[in-house]
PDB file of N, CA and C in Angstrom:
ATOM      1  N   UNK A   1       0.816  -1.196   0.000  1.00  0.00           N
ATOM      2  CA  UNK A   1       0.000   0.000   0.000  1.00  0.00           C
ATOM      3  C   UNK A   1       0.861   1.262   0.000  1.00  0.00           C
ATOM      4  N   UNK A   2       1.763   0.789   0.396  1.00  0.00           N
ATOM      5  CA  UNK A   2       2.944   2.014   0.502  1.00  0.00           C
ATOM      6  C   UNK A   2       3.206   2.753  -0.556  1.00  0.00           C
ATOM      7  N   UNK A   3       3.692   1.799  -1.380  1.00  0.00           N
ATOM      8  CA  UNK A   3       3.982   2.434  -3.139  1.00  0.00           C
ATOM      9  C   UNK A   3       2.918   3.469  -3.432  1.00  0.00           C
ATOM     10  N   UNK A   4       1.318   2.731  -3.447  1.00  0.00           N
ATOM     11  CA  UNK A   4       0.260   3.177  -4.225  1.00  0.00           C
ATOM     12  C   UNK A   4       0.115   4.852  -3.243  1.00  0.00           C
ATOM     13  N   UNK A   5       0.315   4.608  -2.085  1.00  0.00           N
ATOM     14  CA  UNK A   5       0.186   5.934  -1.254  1.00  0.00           C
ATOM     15  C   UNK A   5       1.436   7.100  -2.010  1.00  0.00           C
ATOM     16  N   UNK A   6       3.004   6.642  -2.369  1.00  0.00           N
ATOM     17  CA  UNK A   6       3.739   6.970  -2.843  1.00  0.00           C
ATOM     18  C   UNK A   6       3.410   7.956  -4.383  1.00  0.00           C
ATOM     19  N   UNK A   7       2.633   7.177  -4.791  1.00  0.00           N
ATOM     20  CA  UNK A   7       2.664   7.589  -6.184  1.00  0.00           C
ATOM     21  C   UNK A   7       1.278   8.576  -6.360  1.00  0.00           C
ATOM     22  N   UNK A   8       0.417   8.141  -5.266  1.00  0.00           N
ATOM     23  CA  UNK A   8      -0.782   9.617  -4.851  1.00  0.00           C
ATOM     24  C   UNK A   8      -0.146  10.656  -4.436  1.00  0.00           C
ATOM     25  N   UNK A   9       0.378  10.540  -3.847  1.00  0.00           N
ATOM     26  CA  UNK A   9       1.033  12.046  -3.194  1.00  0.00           C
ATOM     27  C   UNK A   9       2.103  12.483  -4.368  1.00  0.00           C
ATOM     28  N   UNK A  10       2.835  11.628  -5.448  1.00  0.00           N
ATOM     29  CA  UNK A  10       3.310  12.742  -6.179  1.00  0.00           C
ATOM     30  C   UNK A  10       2.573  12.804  -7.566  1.00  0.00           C
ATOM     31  N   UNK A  11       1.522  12.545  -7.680  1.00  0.00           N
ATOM     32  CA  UNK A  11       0.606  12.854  -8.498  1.00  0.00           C
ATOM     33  C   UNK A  11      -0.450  13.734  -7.932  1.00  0.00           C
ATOM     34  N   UNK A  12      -0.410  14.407  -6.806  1.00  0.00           N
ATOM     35  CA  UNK A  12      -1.509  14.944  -5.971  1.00  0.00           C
ATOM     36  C   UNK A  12      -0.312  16.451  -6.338  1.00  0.00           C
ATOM     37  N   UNK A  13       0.587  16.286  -5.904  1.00  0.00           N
ATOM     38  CA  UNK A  13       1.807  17.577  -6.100  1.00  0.00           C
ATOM     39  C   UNK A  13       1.657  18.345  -7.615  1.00  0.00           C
ATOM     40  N   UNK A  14       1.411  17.739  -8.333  1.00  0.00           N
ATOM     41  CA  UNK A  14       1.277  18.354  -9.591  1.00  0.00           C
ATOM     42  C   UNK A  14       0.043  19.323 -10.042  1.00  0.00           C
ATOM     43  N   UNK A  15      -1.098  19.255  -9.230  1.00  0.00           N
ATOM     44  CA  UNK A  15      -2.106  19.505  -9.006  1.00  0.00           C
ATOM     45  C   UNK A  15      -2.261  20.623  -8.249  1.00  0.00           C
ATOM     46  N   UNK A  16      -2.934  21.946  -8.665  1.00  0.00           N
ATOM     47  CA  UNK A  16      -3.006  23.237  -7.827  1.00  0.00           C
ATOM     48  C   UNK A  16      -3.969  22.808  -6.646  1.00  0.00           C
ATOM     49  N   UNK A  17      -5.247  22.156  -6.881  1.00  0.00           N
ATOM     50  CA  UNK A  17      -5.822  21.802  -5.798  1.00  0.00           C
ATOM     51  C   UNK A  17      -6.758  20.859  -5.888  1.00  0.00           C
ATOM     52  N   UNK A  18      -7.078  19.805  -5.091  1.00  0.00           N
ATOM     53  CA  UNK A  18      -7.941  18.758  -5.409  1.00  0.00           C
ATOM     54  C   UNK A  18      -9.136  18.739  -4.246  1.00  0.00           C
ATOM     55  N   UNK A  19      -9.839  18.117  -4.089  1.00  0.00           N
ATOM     56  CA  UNK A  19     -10.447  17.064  -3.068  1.00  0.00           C
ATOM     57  C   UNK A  19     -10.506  15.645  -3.344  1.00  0.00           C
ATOM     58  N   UNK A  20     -11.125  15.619  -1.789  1.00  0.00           N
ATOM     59  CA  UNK A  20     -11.336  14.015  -1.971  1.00  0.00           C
ATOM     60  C   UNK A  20     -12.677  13.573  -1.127  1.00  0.00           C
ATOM     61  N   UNK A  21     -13.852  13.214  -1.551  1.00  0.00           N
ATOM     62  CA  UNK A  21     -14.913  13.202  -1.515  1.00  0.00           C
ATOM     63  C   UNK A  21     -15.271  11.626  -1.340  1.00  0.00           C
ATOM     64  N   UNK A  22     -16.025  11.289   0.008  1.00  0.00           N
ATOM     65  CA  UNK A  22     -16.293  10.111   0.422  1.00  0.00           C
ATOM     66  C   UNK A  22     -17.663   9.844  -0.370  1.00  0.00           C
ATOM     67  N   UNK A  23     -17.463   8.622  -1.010  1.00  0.00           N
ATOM     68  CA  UNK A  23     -19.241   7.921  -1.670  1.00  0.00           C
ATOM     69  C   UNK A  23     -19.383   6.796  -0.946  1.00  0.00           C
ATOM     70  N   UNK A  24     -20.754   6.672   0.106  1.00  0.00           N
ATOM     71  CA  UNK A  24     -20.968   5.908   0.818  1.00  0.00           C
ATOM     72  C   UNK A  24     -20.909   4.519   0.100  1.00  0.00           C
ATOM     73  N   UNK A  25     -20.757   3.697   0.535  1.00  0.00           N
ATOM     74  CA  UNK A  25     -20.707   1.966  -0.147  1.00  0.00           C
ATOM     75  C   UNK A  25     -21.969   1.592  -0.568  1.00  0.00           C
ATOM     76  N   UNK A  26     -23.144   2.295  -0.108  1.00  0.00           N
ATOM     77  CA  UNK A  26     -24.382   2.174  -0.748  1.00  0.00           C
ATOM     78  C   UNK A  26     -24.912   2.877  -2.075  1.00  0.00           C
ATOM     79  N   UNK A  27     -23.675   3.954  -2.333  1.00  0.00           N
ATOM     80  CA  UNK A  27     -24.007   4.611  -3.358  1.00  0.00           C
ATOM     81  C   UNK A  27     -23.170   4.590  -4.663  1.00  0.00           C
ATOM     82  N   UNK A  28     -22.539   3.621  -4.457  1.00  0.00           N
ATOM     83  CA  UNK A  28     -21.552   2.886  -5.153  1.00  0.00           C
ATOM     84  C   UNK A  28     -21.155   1.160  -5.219  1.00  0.00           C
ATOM     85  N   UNK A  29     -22.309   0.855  -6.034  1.00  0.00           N
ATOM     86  CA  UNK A  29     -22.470  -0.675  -5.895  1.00  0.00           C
ATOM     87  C   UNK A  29     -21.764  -1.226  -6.882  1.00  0.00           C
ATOM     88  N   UNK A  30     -20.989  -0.878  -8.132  1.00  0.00           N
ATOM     89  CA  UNK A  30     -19.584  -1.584  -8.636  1.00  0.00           C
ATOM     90  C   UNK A  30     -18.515  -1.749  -7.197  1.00  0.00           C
ATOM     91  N   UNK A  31     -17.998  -0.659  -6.409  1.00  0.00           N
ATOM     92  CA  UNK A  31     -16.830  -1.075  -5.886  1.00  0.00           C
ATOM     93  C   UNK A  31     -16.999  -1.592  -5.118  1.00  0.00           C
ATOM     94  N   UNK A  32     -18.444  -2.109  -4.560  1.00  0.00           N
ATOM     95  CA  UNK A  32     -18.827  -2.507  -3.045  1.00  0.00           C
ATOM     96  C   UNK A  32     -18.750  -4.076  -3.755  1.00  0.00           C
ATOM     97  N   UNK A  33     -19.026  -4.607  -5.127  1.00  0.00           N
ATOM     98  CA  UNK A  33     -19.304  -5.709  -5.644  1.00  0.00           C
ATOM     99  C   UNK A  33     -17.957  -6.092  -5.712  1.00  0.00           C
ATOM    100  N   UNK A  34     -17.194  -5.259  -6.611  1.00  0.00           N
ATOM    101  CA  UNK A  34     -16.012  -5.739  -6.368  1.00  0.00           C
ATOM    102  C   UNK A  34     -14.753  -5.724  -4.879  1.00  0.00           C
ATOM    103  N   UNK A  35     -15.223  -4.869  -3.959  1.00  0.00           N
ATOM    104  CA  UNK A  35     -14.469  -5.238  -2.492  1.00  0.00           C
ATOM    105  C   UNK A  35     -14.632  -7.120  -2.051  1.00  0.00           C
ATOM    106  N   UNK A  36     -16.290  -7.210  -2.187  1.00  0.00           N
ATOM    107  CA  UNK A  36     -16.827  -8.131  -1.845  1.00  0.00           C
ATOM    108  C   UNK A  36     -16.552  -9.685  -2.551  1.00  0.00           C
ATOM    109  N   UNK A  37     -15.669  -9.385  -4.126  1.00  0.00           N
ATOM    110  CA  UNK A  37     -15.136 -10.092  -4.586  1.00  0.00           C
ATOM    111  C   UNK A  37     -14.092 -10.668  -4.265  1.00  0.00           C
ATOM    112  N   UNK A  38     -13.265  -9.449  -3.666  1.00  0.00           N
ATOM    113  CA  UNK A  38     -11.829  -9.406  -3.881  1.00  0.00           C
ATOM    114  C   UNK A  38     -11.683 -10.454  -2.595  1.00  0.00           C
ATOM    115  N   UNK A  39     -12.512 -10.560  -1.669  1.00  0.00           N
ATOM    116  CA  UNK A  39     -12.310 -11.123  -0.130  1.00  0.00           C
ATOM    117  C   UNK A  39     -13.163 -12.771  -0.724  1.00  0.00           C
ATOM    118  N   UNK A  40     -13.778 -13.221  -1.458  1.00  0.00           N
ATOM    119  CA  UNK A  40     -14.716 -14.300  -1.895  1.00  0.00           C
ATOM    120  C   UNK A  40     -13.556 -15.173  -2.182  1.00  0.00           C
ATOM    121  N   UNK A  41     -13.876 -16.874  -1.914  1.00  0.00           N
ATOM    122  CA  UNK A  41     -13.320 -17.832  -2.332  1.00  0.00           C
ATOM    123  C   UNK A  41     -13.833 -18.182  -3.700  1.00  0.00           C
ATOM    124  N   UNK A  42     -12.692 -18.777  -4.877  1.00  0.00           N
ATOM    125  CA  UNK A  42     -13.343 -18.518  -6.014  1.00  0.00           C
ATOM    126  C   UNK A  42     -14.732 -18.832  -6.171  1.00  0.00           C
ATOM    127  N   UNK A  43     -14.752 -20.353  -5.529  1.00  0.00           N
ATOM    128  CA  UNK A  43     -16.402 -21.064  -5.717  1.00  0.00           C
ATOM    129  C   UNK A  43     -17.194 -20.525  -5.859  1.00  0.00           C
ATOM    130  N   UNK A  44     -17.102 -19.214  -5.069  1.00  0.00           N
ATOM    131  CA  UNK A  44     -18.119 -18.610  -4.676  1.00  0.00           C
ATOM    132  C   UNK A  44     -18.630 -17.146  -5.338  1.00  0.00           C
ATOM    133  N   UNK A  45     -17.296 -16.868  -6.671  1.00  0.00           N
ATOM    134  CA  UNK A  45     -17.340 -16.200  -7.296  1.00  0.00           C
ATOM    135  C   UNK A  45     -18.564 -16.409  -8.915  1.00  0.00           C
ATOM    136  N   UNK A  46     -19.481 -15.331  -8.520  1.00  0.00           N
ATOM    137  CA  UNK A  46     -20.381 -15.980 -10.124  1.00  0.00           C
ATOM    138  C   UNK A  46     -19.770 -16.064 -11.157  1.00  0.00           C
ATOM    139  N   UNK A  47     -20.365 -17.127 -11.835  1.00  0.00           N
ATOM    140  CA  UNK A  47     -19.317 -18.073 -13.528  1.00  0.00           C
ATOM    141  C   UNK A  47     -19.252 -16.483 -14.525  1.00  0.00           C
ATOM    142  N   UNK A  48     -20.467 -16.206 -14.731  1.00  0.00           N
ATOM    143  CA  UNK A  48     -20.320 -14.471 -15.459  1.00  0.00           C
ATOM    144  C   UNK A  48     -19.414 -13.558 -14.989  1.00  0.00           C
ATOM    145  N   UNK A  49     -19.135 -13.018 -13.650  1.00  0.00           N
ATOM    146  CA  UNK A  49     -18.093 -12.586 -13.467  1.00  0.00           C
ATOM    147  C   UNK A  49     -16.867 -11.772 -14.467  1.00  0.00           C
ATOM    148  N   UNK A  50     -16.369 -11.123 -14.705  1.00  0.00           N
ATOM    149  CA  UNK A  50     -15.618 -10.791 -15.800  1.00  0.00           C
ATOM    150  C   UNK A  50     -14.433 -10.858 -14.506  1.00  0.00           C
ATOM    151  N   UNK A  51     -13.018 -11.624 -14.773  1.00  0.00           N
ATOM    152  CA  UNK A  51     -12.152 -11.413 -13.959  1.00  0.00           C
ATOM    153  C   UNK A  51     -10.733 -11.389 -14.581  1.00  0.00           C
ATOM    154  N   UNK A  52      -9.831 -10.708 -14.117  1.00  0.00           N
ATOM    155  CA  UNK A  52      -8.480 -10.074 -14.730  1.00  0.00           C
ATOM    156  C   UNK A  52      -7.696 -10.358 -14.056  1.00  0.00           C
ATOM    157  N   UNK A  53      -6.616 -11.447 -14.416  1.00  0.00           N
ATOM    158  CA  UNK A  53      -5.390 -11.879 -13.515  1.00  0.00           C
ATOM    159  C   UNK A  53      -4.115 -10.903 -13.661  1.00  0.00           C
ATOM    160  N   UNK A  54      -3.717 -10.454 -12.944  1.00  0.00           N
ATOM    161  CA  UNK A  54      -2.411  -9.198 -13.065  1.00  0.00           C
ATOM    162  C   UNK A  54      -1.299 -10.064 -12.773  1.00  0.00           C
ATOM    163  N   UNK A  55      -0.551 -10.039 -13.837  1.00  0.00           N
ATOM    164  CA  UNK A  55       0.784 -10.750 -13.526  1.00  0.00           C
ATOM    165  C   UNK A  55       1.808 -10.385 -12.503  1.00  0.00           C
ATOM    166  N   UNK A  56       1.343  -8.335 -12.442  1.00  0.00           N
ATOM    167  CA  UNK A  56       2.156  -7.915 -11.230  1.00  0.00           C
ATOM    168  C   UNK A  56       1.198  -7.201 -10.965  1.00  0.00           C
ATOM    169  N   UNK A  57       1.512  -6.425  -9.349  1.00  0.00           N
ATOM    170  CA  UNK A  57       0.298  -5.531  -9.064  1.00  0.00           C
ATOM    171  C   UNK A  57       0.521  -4.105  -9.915  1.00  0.00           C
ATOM    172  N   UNK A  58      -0.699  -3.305 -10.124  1.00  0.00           N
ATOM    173  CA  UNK A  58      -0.798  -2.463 -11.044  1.00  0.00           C
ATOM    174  C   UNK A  58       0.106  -1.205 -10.330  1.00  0.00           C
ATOM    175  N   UNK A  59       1.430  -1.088  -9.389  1.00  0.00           N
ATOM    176  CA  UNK A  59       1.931   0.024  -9.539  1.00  0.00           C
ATOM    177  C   UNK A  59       2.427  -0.523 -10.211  1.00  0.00           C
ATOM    178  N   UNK A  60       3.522  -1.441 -10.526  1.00  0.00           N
ATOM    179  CA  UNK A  60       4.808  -2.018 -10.785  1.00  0.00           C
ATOM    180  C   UNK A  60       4.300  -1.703 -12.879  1.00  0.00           C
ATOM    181  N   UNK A  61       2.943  -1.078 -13.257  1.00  0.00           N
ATOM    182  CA  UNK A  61       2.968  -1.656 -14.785  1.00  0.00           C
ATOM    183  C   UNK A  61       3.197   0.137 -15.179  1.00  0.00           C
ATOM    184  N   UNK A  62       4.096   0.368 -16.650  1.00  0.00           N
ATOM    185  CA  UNK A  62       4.197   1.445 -16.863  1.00  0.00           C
ATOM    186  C   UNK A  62       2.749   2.344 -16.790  1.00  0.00           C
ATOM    187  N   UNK A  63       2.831   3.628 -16.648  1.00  0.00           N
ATOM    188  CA  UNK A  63       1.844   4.476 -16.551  1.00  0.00           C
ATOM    189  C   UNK A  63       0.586   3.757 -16.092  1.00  0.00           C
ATOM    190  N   UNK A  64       1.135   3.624 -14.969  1.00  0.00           N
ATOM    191  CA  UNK A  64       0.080   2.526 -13.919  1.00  0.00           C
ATOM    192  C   UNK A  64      -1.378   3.604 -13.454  1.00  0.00           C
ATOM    193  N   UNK A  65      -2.312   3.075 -13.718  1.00  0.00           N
ATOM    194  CA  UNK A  65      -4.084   3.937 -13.460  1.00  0.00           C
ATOM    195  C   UNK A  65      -4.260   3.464 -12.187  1.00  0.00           C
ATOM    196  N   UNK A  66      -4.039   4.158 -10.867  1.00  0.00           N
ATOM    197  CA  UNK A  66      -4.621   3.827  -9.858  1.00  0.00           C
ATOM    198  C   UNK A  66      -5.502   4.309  -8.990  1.00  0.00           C
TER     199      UNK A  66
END
């Protein structure tokens, strides 16, 4: 988590001014689906599912989107 904190703060520096704005988990049901994934044993993952194996974690890939 370190890195990803690393690379917010110097992408936050470039920036005259931002926020950062909390969306309750109820009002945001992609990331709540996917939190809820990320913690699921596969079995238990639905066959539809669309899922993406990362060979490394996404700081380590050039011009990494995080």
């Amino acid at each position: 988590m370190q890195k990803y904190l690393d690379k917010v703060k110097s992408l936050v520096a470039k920036f005259k001014n931002f926020n950062i704005i909390r969306i309750p988990r109820e009002d945001n049901v992609e990331a709540d689906y996917l939190s809820k994934l990320a913690t699921a044993r596969e079995e238990a993952i639905p066959r539809n599912a669309p899922i993406r194996y990362l060979e490394l974690p996404s700081i380590f890939a050039p011009n990494a989107q995080v």
